[in-house]
PDB file of N, CA and C in Angstrom:
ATOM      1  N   UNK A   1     -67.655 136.564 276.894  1.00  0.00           N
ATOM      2  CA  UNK A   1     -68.363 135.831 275.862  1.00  0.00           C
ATOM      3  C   UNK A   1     -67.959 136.418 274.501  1.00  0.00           C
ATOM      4  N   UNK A   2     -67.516 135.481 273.612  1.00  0.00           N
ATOM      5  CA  UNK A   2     -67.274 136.137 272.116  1.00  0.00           C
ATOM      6  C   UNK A   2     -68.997 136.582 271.507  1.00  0.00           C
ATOM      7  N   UNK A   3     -68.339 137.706 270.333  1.00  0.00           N
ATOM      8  CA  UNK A   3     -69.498 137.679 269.669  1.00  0.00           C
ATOM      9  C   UNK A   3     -70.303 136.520 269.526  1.00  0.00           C
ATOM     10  N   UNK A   4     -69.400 135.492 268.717  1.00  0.00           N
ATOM     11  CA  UNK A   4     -70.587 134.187 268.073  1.00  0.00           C
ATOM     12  C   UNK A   4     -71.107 133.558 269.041  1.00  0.00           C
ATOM     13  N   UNK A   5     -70.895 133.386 270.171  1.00  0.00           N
ATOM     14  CA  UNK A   5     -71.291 132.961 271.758  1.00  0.00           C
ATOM     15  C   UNK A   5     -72.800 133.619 271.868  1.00  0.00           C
ATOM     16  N   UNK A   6     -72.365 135.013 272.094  1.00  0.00           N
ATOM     17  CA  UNK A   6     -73.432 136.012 272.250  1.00  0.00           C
ATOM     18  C   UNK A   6     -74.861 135.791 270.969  1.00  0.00           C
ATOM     19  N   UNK A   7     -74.399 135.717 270.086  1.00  0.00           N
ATOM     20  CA  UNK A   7     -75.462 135.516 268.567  1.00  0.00           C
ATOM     21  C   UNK A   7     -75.700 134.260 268.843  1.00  0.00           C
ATOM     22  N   UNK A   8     -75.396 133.088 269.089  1.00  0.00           N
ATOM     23  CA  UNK A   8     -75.755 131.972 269.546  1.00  0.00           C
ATOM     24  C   UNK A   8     -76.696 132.034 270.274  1.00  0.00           C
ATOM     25  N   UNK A   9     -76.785 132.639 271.486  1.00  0.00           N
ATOM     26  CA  UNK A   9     -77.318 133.051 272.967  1.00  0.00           C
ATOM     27  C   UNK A   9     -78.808 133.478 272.659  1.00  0.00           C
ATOM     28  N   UNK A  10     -78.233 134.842 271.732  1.00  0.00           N
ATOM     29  CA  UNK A  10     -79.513 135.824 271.894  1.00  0.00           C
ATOM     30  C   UNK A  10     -79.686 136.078 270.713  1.00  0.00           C
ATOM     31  N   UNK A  11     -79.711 135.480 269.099  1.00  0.00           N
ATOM     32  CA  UNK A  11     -79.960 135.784 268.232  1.00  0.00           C
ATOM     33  C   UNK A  11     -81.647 135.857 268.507  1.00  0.00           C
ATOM     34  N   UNK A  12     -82.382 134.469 268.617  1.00  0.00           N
ATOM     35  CA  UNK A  12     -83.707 134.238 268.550  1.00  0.00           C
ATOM     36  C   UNK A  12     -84.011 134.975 269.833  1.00  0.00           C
ATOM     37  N   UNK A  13     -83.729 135.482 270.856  1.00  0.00           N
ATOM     38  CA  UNK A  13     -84.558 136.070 271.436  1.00  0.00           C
ATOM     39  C   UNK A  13     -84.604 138.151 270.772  1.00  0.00           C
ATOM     40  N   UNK A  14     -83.336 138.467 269.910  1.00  0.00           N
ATOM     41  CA  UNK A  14     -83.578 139.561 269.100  1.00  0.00           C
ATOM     42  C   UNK A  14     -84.953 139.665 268.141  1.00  0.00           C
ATOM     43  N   UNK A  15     -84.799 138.002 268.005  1.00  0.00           N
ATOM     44  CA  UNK A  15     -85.472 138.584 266.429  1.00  0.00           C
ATOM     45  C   UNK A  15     -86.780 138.639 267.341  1.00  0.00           C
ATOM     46  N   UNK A  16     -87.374 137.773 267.998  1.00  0.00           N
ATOM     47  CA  UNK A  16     -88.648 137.871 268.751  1.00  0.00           C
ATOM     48  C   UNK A  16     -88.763 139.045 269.431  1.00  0.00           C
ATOM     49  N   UNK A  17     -87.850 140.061 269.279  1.00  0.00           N
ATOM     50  CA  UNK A  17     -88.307 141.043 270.380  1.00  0.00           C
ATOM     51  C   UNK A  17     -88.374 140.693 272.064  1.00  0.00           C
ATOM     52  N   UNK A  18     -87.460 139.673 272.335  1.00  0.00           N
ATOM     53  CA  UNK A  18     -87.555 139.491 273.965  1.00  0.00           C
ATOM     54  C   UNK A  18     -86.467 140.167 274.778  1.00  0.00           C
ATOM     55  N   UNK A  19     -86.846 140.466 275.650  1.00  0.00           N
ATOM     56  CA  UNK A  19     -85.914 141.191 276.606  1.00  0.00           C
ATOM     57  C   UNK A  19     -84.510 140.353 276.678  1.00  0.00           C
ATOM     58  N   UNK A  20     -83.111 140.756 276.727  1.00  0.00           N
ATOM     59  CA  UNK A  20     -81.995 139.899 277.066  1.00  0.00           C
ATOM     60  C   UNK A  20     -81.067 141.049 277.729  1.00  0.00           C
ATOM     61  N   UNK A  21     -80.232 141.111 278.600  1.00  0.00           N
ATOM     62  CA  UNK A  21     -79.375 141.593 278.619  1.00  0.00           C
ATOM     63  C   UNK A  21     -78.784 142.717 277.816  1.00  0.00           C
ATOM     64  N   UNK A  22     -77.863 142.434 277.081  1.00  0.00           N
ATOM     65  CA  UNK A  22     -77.427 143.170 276.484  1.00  0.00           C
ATOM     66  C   UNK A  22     -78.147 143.263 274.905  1.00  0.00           C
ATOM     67  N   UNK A  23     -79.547 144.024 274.931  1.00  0.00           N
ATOM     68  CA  UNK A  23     -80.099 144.331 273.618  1.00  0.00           C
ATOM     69  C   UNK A  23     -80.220 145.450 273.018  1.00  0.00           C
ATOM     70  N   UNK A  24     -80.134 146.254 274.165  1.00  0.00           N
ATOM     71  CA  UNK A  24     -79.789 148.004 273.575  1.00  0.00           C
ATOM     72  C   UNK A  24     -78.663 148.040 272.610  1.00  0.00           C
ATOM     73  N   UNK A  25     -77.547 147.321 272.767  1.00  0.00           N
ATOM     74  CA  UNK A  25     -76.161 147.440 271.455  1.00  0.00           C
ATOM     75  C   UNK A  25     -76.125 146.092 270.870  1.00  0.00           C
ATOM     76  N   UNK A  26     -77.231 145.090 271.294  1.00  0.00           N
ATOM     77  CA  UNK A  26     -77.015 144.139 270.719  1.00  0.00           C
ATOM     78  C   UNK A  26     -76.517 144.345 269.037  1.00  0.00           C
ATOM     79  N   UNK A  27     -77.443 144.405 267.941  1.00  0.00           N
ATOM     80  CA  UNK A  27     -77.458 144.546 266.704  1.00  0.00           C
ATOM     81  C   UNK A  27     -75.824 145.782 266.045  1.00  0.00           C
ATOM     82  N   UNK A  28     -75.424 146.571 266.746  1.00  0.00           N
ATOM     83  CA  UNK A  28     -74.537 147.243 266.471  1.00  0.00           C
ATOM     84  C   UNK A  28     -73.134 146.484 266.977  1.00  0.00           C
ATOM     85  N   UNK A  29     -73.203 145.830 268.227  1.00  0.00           N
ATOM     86  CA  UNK A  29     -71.828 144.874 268.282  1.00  0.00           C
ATOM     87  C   UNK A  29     -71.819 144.096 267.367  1.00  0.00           C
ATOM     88  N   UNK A  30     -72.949 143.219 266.688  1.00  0.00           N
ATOM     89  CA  UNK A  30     -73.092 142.036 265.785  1.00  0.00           C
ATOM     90  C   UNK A  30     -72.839 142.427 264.746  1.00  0.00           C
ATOM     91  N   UNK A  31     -73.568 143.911 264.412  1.00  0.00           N
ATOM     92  CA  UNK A  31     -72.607 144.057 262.570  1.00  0.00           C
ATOM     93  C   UNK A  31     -71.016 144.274 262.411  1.00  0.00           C
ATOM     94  N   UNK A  32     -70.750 144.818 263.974  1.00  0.00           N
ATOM     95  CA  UNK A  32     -69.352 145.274 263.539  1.00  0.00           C
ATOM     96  C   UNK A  32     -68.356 143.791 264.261  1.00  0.00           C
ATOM     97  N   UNK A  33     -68.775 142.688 264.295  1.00  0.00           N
ATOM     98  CA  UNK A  33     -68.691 141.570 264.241  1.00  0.00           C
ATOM     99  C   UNK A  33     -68.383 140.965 262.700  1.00  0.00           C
ATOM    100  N   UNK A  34     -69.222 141.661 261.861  1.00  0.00           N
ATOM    101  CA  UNK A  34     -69.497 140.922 260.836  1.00  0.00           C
ATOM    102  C   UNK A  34     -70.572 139.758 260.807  1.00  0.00           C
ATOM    103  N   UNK A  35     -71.616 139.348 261.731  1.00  0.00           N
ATOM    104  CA  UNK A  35     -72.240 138.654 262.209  1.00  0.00           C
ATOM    105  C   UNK A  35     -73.248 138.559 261.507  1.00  0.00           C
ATOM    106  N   UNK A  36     -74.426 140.006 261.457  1.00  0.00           N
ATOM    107  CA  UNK A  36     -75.505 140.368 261.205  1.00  0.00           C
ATOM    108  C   UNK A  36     -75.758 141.784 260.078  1.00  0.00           C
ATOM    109  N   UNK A  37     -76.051 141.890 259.326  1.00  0.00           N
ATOM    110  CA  UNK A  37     -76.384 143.072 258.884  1.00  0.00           C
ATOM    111  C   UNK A  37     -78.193 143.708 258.470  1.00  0.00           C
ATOM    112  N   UNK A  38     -78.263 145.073 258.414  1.00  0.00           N
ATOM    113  CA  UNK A  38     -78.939 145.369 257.900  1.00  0.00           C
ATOM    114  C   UNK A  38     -79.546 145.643 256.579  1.00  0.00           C
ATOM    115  N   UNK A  39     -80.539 145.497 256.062  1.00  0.00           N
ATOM    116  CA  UNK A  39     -81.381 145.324 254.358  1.00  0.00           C
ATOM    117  C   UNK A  39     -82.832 145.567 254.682  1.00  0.00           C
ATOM    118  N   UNK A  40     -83.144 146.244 253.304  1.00  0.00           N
ATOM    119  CA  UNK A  40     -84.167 146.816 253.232  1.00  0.00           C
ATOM    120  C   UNK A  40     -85.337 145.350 253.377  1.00  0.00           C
ATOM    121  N   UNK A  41     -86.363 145.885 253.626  1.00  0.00           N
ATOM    122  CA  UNK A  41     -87.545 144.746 253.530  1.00  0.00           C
ATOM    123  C   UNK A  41     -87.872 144.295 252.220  1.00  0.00           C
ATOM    124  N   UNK A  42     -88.260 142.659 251.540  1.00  0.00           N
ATOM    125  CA  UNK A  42     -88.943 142.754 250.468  1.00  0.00           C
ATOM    126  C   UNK A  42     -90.295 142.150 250.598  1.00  0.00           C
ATOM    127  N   UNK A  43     -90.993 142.095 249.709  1.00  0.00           N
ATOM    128  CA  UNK A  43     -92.111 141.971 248.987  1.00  0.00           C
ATOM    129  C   UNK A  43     -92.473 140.323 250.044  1.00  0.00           C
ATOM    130  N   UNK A  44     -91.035 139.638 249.902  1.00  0.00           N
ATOM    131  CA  UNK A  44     -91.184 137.989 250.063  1.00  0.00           C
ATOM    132  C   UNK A  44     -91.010 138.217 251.353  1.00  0.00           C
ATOM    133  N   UNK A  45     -90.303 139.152 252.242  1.00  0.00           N
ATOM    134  CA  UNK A  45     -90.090 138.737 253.805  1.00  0.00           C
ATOM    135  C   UNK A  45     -91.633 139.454 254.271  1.00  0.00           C
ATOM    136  N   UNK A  46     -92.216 139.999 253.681  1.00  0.00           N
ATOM    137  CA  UNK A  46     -92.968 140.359 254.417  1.00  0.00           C
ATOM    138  C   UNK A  46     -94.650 138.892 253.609  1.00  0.00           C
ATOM    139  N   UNK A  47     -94.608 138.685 252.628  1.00  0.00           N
ATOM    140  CA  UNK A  47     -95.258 137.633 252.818  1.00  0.00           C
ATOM    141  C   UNK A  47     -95.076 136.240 253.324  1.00  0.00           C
ATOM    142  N   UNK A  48     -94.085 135.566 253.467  1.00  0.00           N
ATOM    143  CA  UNK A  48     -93.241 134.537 253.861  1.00  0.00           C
ATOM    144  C   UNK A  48     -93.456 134.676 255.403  1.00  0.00           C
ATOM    145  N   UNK A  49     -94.108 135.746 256.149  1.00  0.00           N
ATOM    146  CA  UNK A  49     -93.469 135.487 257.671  1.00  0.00           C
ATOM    147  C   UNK A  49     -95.503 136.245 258.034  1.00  0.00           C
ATOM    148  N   UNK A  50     -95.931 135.589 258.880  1.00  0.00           N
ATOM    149  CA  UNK A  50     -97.623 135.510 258.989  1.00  0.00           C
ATOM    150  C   UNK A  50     -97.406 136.734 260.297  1.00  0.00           C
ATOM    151  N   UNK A  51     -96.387 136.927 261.128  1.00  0.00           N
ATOM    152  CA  UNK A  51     -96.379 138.025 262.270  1.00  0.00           C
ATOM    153  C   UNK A  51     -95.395 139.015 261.465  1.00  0.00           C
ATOM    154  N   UNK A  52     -95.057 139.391 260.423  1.00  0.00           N
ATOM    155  CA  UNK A  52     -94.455 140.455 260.024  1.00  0.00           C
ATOM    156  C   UNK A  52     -95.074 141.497 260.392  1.00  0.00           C
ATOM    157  N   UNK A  53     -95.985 141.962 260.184  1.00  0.00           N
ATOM    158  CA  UNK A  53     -96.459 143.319 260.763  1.00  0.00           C
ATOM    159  C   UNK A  53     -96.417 143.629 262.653  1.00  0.00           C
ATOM    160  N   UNK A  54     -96.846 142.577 263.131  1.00  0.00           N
ATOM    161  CA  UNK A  54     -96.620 142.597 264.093  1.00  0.00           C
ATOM    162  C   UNK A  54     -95.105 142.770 264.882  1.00  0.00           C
ATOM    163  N   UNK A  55     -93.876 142.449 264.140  1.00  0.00           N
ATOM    164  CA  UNK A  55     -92.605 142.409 264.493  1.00  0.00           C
ATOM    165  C   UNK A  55     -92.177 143.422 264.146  1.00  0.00           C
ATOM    166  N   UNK A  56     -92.490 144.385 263.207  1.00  0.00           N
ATOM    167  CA  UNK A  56     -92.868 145.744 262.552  1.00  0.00           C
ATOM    168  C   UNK A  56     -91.571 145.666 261.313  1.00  0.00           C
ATOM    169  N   UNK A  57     -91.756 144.429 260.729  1.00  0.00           N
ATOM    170  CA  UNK A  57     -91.828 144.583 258.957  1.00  0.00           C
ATOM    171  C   UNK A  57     -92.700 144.290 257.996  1.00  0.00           C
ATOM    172  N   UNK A  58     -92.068 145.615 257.088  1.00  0.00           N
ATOM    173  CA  UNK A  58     -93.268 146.148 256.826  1.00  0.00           C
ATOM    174  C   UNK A  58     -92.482 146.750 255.491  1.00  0.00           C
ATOM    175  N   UNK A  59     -92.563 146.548 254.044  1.00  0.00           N
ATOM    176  CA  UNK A  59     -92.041 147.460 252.779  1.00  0.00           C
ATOM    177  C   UNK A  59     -91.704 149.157 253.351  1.00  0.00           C
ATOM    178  N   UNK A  60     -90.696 149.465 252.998  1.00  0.00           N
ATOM    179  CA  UNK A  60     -89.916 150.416 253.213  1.00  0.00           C
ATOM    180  C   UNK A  60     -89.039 150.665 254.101  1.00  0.00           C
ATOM    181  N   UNK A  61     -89.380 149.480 255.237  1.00  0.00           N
ATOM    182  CA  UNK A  61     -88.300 149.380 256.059  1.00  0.00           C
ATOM    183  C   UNK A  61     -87.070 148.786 256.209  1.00  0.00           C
ATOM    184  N   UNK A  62     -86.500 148.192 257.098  1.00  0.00           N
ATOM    185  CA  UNK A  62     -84.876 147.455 256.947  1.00  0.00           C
ATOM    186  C   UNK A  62     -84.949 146.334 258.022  1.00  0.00           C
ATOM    187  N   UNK A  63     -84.096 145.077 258.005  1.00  0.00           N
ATOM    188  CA  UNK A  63     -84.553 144.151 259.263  1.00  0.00           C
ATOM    189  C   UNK A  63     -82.955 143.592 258.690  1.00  0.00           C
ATOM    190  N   UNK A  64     -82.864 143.038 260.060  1.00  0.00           N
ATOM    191  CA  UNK A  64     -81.366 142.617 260.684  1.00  0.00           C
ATOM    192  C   UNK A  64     -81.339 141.419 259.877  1.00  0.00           C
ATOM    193  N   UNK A  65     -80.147 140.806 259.236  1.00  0.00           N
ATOM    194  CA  UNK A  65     -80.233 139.269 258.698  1.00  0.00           C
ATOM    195  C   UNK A  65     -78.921 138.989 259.478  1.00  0.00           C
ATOM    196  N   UNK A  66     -78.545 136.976 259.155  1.00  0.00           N
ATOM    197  CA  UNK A  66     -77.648 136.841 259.275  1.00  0.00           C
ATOM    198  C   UNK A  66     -76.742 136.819 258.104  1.00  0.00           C
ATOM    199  N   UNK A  67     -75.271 137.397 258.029  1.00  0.00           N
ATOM    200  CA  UNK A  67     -74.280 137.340 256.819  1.00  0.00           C
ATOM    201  C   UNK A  67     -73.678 135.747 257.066  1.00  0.00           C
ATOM    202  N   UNK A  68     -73.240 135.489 256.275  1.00  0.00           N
ATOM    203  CA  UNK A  68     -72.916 133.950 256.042  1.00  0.00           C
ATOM    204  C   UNK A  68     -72.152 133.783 257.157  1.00  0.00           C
ATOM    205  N   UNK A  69     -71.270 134.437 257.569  1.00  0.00           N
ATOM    206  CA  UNK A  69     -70.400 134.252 259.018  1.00  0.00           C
ATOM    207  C   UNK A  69     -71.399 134.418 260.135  1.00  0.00           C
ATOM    208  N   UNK A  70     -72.378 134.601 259.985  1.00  0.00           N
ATOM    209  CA  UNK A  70     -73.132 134.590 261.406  1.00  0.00           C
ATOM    210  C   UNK A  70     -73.798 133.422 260.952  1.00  0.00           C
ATOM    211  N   UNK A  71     -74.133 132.999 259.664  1.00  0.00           N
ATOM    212  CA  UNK A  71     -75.600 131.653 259.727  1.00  0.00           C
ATOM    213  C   UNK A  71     -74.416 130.391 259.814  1.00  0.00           C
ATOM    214  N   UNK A  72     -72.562 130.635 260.041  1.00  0.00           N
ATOM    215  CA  UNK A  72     -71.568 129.959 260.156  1.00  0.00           C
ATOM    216  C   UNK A  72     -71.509 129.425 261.981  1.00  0.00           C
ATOM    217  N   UNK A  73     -71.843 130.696 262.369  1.00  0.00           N
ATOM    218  CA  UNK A  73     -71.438 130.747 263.862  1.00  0.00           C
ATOM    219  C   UNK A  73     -73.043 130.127 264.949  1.00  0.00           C
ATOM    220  N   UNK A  74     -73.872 130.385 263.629  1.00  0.00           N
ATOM    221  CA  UNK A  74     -75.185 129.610 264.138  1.00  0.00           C
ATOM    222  C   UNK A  74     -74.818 128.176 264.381  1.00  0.00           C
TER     223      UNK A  74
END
């Protein structure tokens, strides 16, 4: 399976926190993909999203996005 296969597959079950296969290296194959990267939390992702705390963002932390080549391969 290519990366964008794989991010296709199991993006939404990452972000939900659901069990998949390969999720222990998920997020580290995908950046070095160029797929996904990491960024700090802001002000707006954490009001904009009603289970943020619960998904555990939260100001000061960092959460996975997609880079334009991954919201490409979406």
């Amino acid at each position: 399976m290519t990366p964008d296969e794989e991010l296709r597959k199991h993006w939404h079950d990452f972000c939900d926190c659901d069990p998949f296969p390969t999720r222990e290296d998920f997020p580290e194959r995908m950046e070095a993909a160029g797929l996904i990267r990491l960024r700090p939390v802001t002000r707006r992702d954490v009001a904009e999203d009603p289970f943020a705390a619960e998904r555990g963002i939260e100001l000061g932390g960092s959460l996975w996005e997609l880079t334009a080549k991954g919201r490409k391969a979406m």
